[in-house]
PDB file of N, CA and C in Angstrom:
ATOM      1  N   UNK A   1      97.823 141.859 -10.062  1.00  0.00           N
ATOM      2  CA  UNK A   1      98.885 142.779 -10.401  1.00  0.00           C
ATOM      3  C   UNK A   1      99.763 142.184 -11.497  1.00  0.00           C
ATOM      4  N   UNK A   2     100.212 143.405 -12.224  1.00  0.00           N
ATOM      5  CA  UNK A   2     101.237 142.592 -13.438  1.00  0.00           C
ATOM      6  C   UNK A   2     102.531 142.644 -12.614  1.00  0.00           C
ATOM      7  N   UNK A   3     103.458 141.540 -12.929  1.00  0.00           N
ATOM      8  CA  UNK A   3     104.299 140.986 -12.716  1.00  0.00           C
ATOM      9  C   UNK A   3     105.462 141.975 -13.921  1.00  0.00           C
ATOM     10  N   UNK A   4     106.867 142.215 -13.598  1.00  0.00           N
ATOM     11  CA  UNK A   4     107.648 142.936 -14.121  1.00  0.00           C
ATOM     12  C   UNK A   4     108.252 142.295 -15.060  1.00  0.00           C
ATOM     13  N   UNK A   5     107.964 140.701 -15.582  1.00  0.00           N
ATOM     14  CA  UNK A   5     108.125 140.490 -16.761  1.00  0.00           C
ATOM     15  C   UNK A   5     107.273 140.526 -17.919  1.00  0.00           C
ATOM     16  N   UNK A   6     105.632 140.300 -17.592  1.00  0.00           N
ATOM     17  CA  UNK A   6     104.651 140.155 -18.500  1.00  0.00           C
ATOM     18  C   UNK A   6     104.479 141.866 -18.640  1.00  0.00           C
ATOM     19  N   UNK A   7     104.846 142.848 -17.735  1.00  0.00           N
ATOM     20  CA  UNK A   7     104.764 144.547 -18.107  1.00  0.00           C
ATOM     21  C   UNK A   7     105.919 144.569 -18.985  1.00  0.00           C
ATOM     22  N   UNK A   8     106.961 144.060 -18.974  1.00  0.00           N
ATOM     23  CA  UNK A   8     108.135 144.479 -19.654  1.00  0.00           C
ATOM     24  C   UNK A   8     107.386 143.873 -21.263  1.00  0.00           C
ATOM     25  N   UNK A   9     106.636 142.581 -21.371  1.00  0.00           N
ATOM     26  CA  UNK A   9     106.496 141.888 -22.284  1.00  0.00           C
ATOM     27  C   UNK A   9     105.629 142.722 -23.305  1.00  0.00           C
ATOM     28  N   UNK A  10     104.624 143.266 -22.690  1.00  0.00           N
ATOM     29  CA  UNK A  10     103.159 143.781 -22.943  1.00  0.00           C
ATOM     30  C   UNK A  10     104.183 145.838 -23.938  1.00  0.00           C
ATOM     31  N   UNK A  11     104.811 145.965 -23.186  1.00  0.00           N
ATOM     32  CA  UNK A  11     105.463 147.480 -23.165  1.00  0.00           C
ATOM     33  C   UNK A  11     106.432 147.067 -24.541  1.00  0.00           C
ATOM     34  N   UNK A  12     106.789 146.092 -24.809  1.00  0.00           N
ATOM     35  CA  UNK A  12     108.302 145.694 -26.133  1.00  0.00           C
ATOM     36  C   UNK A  12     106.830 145.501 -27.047  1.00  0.00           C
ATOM     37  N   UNK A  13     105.915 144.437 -26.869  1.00  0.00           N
ATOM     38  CA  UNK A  13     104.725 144.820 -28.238  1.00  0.00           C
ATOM     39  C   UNK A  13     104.184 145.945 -28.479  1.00  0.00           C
ATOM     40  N   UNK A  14     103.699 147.080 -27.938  1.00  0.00           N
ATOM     41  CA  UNK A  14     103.214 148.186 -28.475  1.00  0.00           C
ATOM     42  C   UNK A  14     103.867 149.539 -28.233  1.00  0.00           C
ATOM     43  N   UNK A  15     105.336 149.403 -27.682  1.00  0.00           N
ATOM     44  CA  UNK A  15     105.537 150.212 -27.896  1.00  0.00           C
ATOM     45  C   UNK A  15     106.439 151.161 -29.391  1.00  0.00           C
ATOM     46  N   UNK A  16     106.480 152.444 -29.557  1.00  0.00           N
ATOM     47  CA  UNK A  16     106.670 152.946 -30.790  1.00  0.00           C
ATOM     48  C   UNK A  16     108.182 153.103 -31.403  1.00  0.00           C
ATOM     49  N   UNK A  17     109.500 153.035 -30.134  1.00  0.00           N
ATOM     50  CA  UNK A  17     110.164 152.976 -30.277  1.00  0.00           C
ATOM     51  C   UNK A  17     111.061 152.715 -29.433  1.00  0.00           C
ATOM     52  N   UNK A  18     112.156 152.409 -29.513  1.00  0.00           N
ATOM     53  CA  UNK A  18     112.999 151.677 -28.072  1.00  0.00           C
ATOM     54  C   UNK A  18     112.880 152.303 -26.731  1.00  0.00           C
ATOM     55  N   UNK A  19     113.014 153.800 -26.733  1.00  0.00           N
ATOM     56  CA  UNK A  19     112.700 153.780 -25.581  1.00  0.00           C
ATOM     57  C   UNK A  19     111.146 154.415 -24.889  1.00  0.00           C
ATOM     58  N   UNK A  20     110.302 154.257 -26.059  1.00  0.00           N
ATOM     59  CA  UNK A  20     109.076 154.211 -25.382  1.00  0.00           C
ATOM     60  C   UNK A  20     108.432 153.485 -24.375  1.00  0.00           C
ATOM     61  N   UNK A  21     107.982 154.049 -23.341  1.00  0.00           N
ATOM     62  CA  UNK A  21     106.822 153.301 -22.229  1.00  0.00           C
ATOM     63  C   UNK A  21     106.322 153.982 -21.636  1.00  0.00           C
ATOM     64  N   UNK A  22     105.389 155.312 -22.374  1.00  0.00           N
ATOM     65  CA  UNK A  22     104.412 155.945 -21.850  1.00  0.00           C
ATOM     66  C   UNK A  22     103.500 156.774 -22.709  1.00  0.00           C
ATOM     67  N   UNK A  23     103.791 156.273 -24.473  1.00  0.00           N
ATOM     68  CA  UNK A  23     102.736 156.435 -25.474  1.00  0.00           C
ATOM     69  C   UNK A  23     101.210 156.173 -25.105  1.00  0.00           C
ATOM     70  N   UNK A  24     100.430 156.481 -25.642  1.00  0.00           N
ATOM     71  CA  UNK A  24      98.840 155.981 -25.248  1.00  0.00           C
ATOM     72  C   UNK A  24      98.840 154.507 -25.622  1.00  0.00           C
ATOM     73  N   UNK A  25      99.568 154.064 -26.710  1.00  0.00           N
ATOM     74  CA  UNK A  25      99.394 152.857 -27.265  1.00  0.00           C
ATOM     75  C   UNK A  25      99.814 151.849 -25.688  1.00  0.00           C
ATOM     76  N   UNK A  26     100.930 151.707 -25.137  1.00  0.00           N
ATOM     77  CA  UNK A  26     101.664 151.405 -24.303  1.00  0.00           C
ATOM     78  C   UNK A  26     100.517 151.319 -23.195  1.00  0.00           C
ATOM     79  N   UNK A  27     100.268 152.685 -22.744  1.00  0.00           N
ATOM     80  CA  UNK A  27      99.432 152.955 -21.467  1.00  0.00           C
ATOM     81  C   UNK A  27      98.018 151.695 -21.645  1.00  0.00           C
ATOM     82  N   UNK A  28      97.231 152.165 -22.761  1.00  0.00           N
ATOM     83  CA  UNK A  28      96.354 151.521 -23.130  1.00  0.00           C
ATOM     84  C   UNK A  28      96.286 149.699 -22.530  1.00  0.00           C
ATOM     85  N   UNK A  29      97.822 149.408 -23.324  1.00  0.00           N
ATOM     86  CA  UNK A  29      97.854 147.998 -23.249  1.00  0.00           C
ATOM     87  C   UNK A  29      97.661 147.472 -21.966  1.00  0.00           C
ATOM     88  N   UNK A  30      98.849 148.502 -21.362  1.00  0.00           N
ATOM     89  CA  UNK A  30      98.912 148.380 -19.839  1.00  0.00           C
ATOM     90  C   UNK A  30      97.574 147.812 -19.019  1.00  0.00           C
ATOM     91  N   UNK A  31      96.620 148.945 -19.445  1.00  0.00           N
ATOM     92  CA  UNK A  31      95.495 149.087 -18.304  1.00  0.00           C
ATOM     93  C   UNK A  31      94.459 147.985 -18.781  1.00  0.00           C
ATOM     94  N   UNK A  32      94.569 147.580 -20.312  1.00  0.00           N
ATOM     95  CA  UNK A  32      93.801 146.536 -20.124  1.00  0.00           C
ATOM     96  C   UNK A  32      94.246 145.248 -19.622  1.00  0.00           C
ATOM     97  N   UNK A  33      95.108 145.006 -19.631  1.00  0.00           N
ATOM     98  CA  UNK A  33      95.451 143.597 -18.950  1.00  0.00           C
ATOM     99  C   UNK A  33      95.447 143.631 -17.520  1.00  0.00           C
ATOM    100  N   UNK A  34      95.767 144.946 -17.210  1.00  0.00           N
ATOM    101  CA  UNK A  34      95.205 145.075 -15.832  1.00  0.00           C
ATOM    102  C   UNK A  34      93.390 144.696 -15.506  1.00  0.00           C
ATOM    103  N   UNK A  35      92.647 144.959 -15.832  1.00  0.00           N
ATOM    104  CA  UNK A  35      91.437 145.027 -16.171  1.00  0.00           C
ATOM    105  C   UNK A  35      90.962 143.963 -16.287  1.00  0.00           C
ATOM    106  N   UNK A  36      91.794 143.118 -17.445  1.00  0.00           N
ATOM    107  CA  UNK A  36      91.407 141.593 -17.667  1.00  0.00           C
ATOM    108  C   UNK A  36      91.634 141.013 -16.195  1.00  0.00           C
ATOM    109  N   UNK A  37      92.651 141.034 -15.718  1.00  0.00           N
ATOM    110  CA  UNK A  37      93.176 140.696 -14.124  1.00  0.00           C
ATOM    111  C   UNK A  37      92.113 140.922 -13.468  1.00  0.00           C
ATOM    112  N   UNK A  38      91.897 142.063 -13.427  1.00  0.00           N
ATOM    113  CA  UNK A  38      90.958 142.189 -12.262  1.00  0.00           C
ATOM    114  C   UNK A  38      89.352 141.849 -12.809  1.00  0.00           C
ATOM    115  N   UNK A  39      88.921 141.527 -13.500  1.00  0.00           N
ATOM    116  CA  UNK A  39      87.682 140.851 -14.133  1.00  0.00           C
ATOM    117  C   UNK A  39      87.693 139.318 -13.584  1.00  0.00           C
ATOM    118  N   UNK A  40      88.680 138.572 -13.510  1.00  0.00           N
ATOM    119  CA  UNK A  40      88.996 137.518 -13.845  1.00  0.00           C
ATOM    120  C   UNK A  40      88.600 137.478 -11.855  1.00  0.00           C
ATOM    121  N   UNK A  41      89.257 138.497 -11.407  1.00  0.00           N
ATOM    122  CA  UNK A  41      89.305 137.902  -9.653  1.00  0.00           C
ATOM    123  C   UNK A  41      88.058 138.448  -9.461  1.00  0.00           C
ATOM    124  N   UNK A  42      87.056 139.479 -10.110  1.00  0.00           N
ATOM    125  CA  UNK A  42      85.983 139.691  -9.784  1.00  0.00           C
ATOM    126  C   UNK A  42      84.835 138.510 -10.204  1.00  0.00           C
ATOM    127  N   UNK A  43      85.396 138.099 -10.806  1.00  0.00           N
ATOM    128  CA  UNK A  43      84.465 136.760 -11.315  1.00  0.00           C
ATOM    129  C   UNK A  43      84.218 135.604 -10.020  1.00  0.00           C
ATOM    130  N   UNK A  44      85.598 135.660  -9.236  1.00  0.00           N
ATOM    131  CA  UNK A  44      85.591 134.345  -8.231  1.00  0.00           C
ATOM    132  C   UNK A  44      85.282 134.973  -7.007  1.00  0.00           C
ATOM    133  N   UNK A  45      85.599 136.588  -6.916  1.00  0.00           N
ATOM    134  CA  UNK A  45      85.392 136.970  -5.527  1.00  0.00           C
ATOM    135  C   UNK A  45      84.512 138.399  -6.185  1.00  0.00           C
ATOM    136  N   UNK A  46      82.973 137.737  -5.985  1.00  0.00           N
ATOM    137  CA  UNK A  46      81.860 138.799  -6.594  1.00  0.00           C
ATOM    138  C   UNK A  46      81.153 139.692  -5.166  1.00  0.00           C
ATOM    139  N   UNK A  47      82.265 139.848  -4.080  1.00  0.00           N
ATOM    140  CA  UNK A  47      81.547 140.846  -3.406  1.00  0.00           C
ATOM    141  C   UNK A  47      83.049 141.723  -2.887  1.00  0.00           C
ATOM    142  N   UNK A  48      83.928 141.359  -3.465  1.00  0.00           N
ATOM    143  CA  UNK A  48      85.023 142.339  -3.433  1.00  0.00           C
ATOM    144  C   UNK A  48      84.722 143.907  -4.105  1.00  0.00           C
ATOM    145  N   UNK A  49      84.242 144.602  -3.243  1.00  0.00           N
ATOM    146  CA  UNK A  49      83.628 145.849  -3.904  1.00  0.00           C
ATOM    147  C   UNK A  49      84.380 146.727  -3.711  1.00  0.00           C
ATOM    148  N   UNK A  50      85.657 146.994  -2.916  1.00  0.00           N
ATOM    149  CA  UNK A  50      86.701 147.729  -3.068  1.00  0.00           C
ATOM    150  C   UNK A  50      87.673 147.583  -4.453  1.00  0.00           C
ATOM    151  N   UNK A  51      87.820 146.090  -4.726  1.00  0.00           N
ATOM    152  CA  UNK A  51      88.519 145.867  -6.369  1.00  0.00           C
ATOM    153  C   UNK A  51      87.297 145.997  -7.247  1.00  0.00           C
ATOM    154  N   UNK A  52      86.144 146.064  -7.769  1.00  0.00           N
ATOM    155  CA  UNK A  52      85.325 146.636  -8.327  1.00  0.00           C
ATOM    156  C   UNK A  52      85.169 148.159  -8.452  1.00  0.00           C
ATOM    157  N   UNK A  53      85.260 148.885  -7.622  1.00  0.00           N
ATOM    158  CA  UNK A  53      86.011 150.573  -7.345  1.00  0.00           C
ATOM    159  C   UNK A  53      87.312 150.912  -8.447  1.00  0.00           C
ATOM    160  N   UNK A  54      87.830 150.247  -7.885  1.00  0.00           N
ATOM    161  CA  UNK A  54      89.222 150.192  -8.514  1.00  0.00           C
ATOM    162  C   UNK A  54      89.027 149.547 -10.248  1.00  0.00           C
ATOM    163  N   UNK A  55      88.409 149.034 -10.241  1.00  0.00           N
ATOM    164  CA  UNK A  55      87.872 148.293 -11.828  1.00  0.00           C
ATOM    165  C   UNK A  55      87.598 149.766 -12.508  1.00  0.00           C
ATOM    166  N   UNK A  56      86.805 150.416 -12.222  1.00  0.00           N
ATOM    167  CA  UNK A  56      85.788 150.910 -12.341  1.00  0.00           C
ATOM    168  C   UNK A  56      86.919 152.237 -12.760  1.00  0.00           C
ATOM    169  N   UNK A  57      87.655 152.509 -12.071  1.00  0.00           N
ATOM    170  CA  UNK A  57      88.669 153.857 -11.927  1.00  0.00           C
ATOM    171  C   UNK A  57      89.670 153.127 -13.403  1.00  0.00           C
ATOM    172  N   UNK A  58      89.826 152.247 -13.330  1.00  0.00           N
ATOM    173  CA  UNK A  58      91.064 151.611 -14.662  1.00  0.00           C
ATOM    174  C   UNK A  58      89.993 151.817 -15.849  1.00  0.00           C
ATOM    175  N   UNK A  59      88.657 151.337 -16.027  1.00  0.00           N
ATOM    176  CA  UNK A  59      88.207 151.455 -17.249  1.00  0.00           C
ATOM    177  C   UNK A  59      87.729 152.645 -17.469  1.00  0.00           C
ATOM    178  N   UNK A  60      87.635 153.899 -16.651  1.00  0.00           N
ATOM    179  CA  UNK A  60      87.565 155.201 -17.055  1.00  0.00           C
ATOM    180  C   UNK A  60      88.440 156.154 -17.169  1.00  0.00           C
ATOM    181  N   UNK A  61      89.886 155.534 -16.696  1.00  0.00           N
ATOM    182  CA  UNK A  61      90.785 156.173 -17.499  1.00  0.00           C
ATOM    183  C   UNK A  61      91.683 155.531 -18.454  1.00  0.00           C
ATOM    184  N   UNK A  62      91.163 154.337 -19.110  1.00  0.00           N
ATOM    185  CA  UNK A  62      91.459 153.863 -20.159  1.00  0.00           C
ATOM    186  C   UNK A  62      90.611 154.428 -21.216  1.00  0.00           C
ATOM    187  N   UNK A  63      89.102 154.733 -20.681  1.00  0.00           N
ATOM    188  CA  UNK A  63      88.150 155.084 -21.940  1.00  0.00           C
ATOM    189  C   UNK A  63      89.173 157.247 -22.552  1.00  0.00           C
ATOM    190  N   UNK A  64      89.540 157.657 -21.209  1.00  0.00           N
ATOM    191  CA  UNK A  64      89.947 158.884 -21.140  1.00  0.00           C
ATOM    192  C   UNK A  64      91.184 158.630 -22.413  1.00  0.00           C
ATOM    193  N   UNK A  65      92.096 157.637 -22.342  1.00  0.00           N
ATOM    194  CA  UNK A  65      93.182 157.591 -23.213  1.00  0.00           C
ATOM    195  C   UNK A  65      92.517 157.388 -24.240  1.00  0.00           C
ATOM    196  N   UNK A  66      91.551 156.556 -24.711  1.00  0.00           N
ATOM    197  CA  UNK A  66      91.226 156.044 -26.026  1.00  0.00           C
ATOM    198  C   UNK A  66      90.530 157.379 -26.750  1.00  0.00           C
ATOM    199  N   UNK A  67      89.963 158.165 -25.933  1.00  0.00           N
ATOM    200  CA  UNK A  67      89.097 159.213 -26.236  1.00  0.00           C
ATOM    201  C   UNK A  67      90.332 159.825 -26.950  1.00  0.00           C
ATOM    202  N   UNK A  68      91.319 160.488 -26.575  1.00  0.00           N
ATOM    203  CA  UNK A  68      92.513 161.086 -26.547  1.00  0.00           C
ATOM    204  C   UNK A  68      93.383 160.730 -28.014  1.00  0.00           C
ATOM    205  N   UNK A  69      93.498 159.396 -27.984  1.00  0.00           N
ATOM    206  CA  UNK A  69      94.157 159.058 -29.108  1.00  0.00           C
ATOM    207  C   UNK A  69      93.411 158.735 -29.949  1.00  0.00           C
ATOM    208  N   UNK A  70      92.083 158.560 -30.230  1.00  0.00           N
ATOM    209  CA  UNK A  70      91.028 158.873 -31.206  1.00  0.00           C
ATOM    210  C   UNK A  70      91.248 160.185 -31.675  1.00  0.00           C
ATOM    211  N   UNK A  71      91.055 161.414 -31.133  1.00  0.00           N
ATOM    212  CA  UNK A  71      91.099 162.708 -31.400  1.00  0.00           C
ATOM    213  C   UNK A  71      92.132 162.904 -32.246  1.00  0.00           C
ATOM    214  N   UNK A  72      93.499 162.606 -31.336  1.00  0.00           N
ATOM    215  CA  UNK A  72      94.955 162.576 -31.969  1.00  0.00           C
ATOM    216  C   UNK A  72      95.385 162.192 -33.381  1.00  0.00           C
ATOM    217  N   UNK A  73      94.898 160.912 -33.732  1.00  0.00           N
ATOM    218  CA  UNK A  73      95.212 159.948 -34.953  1.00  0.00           C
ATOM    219  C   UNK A  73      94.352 159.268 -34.604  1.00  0.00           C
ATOM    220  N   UNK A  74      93.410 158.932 -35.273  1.00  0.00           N
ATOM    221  CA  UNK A  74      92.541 158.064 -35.894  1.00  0.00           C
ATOM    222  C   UNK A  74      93.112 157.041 -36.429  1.00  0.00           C
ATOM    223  N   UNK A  75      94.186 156.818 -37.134  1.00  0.00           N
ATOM    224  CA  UNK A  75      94.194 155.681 -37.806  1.00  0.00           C
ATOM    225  C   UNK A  75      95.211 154.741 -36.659  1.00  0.00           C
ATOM    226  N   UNK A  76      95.822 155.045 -35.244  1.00  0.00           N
ATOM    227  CA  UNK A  76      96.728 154.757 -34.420  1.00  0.00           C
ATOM    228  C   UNK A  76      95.590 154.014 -33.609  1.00  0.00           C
ATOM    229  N   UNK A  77      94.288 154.842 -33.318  1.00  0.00           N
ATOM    230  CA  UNK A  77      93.351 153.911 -32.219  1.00  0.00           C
ATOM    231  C   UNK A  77      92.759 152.799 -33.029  1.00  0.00           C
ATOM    232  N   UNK A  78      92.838 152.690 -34.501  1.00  0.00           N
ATOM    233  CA  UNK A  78      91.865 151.681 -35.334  1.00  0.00           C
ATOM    234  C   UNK A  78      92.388 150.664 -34.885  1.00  0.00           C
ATOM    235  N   UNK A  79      94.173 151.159 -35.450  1.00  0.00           N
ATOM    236  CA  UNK A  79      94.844 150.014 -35.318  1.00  0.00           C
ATOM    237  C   UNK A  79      94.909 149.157 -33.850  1.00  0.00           C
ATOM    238  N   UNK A  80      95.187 150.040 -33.002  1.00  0.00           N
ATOM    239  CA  UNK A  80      95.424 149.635 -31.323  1.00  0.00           C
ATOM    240  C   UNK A  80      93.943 148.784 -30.798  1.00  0.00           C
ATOM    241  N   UNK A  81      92.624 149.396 -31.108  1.00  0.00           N
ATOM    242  CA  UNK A  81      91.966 148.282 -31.042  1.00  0.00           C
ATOM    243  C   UNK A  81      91.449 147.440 -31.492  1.00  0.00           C
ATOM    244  N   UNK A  82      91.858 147.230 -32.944  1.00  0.00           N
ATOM    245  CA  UNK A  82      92.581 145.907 -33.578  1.00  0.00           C
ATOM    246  C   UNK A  82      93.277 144.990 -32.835  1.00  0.00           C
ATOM    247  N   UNK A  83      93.937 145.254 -32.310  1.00  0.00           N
ATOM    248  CA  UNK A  83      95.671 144.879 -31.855  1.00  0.00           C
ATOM    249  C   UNK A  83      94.974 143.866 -30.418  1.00  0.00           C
ATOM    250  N   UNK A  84      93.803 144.780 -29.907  1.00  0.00           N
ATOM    251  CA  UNK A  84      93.242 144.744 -28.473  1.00  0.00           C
ATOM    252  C   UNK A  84      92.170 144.022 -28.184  1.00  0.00           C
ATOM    253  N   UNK A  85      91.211 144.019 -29.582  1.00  0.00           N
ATOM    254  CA  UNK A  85      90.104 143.263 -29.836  1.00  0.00           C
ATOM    255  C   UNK A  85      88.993 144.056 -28.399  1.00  0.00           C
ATOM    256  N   UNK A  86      88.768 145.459 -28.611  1.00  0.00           N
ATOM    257  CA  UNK A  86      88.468 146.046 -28.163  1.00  0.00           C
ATOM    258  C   UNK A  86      87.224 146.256 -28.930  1.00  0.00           C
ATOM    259  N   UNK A  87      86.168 146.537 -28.415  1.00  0.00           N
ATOM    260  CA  UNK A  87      84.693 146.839 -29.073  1.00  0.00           C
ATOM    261  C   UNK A  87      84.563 148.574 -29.257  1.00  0.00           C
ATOM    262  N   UNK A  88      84.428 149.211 -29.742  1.00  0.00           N
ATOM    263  CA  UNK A  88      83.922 150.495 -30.046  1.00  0.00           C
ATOM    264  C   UNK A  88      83.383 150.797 -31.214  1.00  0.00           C
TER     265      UNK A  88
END
């Protein structure tokens, strides 16, 4: 789980303006570091198949946002997975 300083940390880098924290850019960031998290505990605990579920639910509605803000602006997702070092 993210911790309410590294979310506060993650939300001041991408978000668009002061009081943004629920842009796609934002959301995006969000769910991957979530993701990384939970990769990282699926690595040491490889029969946790309830957090694999849950993996599984974060990277398909992260792919749902990226889909979204692709459509939206194109040149906002180049940048964001730039930013993310995201493969697509």
């Amino acid at each position: 789980m993210l911790d309410k300083a590294s979310k506060a940390k993650i939300i001041e880098a991408y978000r668009q303006n002061p009081k943004d924290s629920g842009s796609p850019e934002v959301q995006i960031a969000l769910l991957t570091e979530r993701i990384n998290l939970l990769s990282q505990h699926l690595a040491v605990h490889r029969h946790d198949f309830s957090s694999r579920v849950g993996l599984m639910r974060l990277v398909g509605q992260r792919k749902r946002l990226l889909a979204y803000l692709k459509r939206e602006d194109p040149q906002r997702y180049q940048n964001l997975l730039q930013r993310l070092n995201l493969r697509k």
